[in-house]
Structure formats: structure tokens, C-alpha cells
PDB file of N, CA and C in Angstrom:
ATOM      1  N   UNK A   1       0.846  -1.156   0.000  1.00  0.00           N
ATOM      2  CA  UNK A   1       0.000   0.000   0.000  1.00  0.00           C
ATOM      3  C   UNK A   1       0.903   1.232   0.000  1.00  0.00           C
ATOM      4  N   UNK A   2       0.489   2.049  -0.799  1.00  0.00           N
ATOM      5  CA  UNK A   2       1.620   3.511  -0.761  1.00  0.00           C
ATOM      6  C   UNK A   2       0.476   4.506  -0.427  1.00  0.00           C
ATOM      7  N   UNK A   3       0.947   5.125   0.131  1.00  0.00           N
ATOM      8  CA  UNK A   3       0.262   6.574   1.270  1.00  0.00           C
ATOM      9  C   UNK A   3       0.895   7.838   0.845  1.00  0.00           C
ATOM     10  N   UNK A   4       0.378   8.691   0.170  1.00  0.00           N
ATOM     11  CA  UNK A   4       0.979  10.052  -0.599  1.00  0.00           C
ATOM     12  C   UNK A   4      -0.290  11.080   0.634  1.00  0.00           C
ATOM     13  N   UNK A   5       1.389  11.402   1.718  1.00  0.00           N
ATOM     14  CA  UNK A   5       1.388  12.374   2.751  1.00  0.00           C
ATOM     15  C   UNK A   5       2.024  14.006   2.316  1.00  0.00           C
ATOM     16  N   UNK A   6       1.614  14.803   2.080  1.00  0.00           N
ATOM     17  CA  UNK A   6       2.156  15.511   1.522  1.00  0.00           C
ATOM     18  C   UNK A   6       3.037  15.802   0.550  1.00  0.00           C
ATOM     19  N   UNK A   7       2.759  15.135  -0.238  1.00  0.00           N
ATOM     20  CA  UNK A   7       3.944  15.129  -1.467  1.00  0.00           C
ATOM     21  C   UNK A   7       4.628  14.304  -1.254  1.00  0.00           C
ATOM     22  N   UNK A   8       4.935  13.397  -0.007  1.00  0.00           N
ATOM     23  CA  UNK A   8       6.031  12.001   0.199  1.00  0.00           C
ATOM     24  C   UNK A   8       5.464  10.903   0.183  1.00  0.00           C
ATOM     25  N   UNK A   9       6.115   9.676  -0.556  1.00  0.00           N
ATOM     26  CA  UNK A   9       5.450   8.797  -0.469  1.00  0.00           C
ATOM     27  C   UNK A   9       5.905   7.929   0.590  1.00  0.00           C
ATOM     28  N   UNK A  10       4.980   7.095   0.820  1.00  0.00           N
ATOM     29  CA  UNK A  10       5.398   6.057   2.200  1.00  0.00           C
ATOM     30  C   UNK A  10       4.974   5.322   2.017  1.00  0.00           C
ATOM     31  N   UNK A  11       6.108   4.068   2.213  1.00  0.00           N
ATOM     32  CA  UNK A  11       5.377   2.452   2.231  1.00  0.00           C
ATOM     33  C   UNK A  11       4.807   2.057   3.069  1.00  0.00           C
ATOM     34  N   UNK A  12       3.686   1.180   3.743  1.00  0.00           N
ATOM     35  CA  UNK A  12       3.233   0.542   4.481  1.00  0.00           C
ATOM     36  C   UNK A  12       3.005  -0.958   4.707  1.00  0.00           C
ATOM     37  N   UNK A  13       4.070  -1.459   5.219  1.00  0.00           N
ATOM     38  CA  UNK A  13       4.001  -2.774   5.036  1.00  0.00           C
ATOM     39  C   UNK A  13       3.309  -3.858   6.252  1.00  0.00           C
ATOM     40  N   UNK A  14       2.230  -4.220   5.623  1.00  0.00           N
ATOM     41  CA  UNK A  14       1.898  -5.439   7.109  1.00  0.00           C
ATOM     42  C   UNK A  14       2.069  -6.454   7.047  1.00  0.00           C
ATOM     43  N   UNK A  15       2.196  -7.217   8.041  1.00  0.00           N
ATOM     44  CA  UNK A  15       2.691  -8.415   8.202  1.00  0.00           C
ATOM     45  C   UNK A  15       1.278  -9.289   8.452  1.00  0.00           C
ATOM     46  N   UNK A  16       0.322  -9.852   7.899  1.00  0.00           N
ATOM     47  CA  UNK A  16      -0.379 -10.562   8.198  1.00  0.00           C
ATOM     48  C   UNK A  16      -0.034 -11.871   8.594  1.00  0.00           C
ATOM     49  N   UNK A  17      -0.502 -12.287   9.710  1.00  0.00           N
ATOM     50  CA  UNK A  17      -0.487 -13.608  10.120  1.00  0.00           C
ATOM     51  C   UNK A  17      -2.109 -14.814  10.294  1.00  0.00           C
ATOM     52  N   UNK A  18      -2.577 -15.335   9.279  1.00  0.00           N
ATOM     53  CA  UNK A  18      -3.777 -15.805  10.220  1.00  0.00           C
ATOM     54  C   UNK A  18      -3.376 -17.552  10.980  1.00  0.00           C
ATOM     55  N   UNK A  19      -4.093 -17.556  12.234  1.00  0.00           N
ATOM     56  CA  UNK A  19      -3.987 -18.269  13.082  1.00  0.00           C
ATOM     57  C   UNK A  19      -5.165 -19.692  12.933  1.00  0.00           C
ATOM     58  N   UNK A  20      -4.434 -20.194  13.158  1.00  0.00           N
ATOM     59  CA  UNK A  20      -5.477 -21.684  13.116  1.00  0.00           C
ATOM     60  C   UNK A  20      -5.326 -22.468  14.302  1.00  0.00           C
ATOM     61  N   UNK A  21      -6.921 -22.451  14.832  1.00  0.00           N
ATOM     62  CA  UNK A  21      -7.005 -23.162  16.040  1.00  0.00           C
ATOM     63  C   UNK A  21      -6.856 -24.334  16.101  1.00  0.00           C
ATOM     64  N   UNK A  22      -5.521 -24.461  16.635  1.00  0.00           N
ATOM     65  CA  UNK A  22      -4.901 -26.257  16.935  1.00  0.00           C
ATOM     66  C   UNK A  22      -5.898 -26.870  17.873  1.00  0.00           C
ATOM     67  N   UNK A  23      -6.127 -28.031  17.517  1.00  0.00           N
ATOM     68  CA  UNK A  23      -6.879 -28.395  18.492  1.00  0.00           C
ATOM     69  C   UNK A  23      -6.287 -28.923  19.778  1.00  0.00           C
ATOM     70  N   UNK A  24      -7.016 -29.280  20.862  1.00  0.00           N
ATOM     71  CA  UNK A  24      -5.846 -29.787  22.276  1.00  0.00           C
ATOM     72  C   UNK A  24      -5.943 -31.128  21.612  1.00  0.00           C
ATOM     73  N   UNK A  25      -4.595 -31.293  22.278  1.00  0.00           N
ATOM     74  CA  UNK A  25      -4.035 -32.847  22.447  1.00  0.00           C
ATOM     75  C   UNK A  25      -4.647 -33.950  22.948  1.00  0.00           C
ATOM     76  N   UNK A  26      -4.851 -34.561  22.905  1.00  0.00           N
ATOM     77  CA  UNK A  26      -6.095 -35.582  23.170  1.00  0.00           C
ATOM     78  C   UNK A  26      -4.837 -36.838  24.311  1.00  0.00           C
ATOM     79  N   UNK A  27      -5.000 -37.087  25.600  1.00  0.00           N
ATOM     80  CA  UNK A  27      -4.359 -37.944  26.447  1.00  0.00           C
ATOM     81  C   UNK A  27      -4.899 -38.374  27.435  1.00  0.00           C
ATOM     82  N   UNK A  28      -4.863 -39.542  28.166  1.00  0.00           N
ATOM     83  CA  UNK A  28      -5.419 -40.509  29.049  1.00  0.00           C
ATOM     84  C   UNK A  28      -4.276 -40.561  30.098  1.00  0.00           C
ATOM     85  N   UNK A  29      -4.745 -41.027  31.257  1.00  0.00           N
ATOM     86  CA  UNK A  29      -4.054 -41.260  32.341  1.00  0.00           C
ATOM     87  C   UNK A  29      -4.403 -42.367  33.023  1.00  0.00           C
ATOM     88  N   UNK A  30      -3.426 -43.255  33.657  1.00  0.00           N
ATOM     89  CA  UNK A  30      -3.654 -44.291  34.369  1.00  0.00           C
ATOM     90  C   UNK A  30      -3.078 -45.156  35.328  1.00  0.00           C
ATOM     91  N   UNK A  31      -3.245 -45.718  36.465  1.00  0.00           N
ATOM     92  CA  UNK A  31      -2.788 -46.134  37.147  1.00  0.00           C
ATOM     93  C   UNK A  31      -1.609 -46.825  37.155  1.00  0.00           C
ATOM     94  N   UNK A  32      -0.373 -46.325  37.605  1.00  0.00           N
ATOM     95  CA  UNK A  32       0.966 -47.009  37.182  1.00  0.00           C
ATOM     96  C   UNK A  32       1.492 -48.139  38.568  1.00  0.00           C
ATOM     97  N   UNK A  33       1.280 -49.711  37.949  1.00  0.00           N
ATOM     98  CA  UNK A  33       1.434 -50.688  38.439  1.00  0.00           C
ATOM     99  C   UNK A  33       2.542 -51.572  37.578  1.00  0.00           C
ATOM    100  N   UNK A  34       2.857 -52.208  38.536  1.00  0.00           N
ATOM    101  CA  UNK A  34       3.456 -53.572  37.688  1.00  0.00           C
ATOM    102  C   UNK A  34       2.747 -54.879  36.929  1.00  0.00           C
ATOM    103  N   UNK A  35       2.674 -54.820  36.014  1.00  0.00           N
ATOM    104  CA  UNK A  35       2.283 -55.597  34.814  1.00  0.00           C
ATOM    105  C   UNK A  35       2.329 -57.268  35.733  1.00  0.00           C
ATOM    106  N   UNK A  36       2.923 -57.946  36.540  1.00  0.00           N
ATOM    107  CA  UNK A  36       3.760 -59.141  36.554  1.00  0.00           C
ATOM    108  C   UNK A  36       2.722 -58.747  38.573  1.00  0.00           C
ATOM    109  N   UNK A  37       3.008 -58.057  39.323  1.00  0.00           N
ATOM    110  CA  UNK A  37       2.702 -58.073  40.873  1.00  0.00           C
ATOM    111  C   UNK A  37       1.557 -57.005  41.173  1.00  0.00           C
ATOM    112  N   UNK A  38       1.606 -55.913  40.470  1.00  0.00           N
ATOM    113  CA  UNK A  38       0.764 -54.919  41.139  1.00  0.00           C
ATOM    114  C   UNK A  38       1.072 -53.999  41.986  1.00  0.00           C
ATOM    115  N   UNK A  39       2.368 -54.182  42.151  1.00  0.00           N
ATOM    116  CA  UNK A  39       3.038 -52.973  42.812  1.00  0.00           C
ATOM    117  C   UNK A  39       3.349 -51.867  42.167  1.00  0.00           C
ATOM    118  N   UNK A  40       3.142 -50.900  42.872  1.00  0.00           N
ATOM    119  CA  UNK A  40       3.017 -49.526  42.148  1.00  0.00           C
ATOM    120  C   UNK A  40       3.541 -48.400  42.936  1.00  0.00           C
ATOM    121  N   UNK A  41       4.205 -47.315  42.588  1.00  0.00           N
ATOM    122  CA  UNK A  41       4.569 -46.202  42.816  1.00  0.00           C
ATOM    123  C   UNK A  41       4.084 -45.803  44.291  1.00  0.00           C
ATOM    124  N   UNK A  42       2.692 -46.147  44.845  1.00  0.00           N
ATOM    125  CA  UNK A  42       2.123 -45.813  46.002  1.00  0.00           C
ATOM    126  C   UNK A  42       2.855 -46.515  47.515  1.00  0.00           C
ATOM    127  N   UNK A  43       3.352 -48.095  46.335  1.00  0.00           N
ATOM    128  CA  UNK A  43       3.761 -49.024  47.486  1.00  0.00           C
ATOM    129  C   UNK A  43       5.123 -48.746  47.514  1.00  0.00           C
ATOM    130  N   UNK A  44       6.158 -47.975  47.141  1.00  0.00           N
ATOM    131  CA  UNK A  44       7.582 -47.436  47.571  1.00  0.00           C
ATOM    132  C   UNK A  44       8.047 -47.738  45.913  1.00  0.00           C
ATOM    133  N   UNK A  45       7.726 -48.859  44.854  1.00  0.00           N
ATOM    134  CA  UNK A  45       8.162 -48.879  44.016  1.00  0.00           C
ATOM    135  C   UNK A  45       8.724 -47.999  42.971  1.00  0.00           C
ATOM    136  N   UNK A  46       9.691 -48.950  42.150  1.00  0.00           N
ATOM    137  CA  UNK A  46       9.966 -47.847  40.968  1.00  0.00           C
ATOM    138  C   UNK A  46       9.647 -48.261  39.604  1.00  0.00           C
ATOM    139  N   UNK A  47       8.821 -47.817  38.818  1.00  0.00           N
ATOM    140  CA  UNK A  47       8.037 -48.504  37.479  1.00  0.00           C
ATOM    141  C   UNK A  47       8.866 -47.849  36.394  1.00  0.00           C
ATOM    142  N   UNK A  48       9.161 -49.279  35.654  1.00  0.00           N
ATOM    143  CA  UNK A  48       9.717 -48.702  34.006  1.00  0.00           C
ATOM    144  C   UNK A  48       8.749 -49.499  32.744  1.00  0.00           C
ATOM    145  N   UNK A  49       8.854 -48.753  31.899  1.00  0.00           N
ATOM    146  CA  UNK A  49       8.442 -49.514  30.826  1.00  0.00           C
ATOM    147  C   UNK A  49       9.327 -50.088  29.726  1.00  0.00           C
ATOM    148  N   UNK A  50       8.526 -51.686  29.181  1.00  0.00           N
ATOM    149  CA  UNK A  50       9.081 -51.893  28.669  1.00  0.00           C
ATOM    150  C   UNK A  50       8.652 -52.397  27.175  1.00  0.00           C
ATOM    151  N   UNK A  51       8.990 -52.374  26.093  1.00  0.00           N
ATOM    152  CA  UNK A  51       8.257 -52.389  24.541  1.00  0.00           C
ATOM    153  C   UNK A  51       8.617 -53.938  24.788  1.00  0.00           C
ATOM    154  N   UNK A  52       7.433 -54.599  24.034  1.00  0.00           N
ATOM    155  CA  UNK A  52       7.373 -56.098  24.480  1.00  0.00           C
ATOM    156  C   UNK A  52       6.509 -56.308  22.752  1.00  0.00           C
ATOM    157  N   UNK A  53       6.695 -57.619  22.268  1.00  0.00           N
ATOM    158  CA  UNK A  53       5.687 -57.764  20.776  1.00  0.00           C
ATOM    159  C   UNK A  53       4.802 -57.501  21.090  1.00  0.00           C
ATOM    160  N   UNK A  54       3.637 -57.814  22.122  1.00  0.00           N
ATOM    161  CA  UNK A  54       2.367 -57.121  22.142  1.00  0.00           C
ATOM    162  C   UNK A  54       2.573 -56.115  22.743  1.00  0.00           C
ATOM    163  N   UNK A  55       3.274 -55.121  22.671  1.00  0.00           N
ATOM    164  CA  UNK A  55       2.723 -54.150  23.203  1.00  0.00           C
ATOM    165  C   UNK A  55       3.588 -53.073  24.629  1.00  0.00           C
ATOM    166  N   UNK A  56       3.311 -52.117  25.275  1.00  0.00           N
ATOM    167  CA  UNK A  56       3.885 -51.782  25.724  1.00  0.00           C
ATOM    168  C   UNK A  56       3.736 -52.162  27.500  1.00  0.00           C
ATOM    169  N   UNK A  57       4.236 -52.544  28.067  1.00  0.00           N
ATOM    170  CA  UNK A  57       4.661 -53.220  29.642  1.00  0.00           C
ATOM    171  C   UNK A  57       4.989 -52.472  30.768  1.00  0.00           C
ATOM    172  N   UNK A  58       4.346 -52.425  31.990  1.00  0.00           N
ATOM    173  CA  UNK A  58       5.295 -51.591  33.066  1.00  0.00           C
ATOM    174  C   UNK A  58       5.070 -52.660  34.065  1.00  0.00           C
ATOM    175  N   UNK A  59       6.582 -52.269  34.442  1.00  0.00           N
ATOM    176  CA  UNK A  59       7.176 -53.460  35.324  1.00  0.00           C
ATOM    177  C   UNK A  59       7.674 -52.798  36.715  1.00  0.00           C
ATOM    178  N   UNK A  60       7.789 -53.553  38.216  1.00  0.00           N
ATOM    179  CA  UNK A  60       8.331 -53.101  38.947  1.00  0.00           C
ATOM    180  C   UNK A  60       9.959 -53.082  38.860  1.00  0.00           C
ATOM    181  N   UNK A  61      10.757 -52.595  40.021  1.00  0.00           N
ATOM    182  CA  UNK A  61      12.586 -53.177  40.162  1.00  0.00           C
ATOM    183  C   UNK A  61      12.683 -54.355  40.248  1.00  0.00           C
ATOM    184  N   UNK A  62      11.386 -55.467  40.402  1.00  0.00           N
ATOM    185  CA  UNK A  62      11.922 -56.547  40.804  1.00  0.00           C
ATOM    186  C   UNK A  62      11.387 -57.537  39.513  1.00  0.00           C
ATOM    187  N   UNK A  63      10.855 -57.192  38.655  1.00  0.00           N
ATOM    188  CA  UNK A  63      10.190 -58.079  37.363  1.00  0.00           C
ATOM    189  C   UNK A  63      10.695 -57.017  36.033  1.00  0.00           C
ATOM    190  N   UNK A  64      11.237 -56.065  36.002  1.00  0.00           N
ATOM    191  CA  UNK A  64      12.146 -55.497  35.240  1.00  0.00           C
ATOM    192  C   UNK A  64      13.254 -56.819  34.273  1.00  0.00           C
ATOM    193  N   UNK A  65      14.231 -56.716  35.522  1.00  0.00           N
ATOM    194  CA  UNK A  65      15.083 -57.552  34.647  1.00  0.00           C
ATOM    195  C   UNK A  65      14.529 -59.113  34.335  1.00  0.00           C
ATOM    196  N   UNK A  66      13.634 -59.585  34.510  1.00  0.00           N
ATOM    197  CA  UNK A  66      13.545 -61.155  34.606  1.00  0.00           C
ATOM    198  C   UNK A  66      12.455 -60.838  33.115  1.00  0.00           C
ATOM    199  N   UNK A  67      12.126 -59.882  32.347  1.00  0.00           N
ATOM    200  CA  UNK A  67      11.443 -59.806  31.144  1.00  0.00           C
ATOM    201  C   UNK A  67      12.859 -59.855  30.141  1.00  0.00           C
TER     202      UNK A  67
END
């Protein structure tokens, strides 16, 4: 757009941006136990997971290594 201000010309440049509403992230939550005992985070434990052919696994410190 050019703007003729008294005899000077001037550029006007805008920066348009339009915005698109991301939608929220869609996530579940759930009780973290051991797959193998049932011990869980509440009972002093420490839970890891582990990728297994079916699927993904959480295990206590003590059924960890024996997968």
C-alpha cells in the first residue's frame, strides 16, 4: 500500500499472520502398576516400561530384569 502524505510517499508494510485453532491434544491417564505383581509407585516402588511384541509393559525393580 503507498500513502501520498504531503507530497512524500510512504510504504506501508503489514505483516499478516492468520492463526489456526490447533486443536488440544487428546491424552489418558492411568494407574501405574506392575504388569507381573501390582506394585506400584504408592507401594515405595519404581516402574519402568518396557516395549514387548504385544505391546507396551510396566514393570516393577523386581520383574524389570527377569522380562
Amino acid at each position: 500500500m503507498i500513502l501520498d502524505m504531503q507530497g512524500a510517499n510512504q510504504s506501508v508494510i503489514q505483516d499478516m499472520q492468520i492463526f489456526k485453532k490447533i486443536p488440544d491434544p487428546k491424552s489418558s491417564v492411568s494407574k501405574v502398576e506392575c504388569y507381573v505383581c501390582g506394585k506400584g509407585l504408592t507401594d515405595g516402588y519404581c516402574i519402568s516400561a518396557k516395549t514387548l511384541p504385544s505391546g507396551i509393559a510396566l514393570f516393577c525393580d523386581t520383574h524389570y530384569p527377569l522380562q
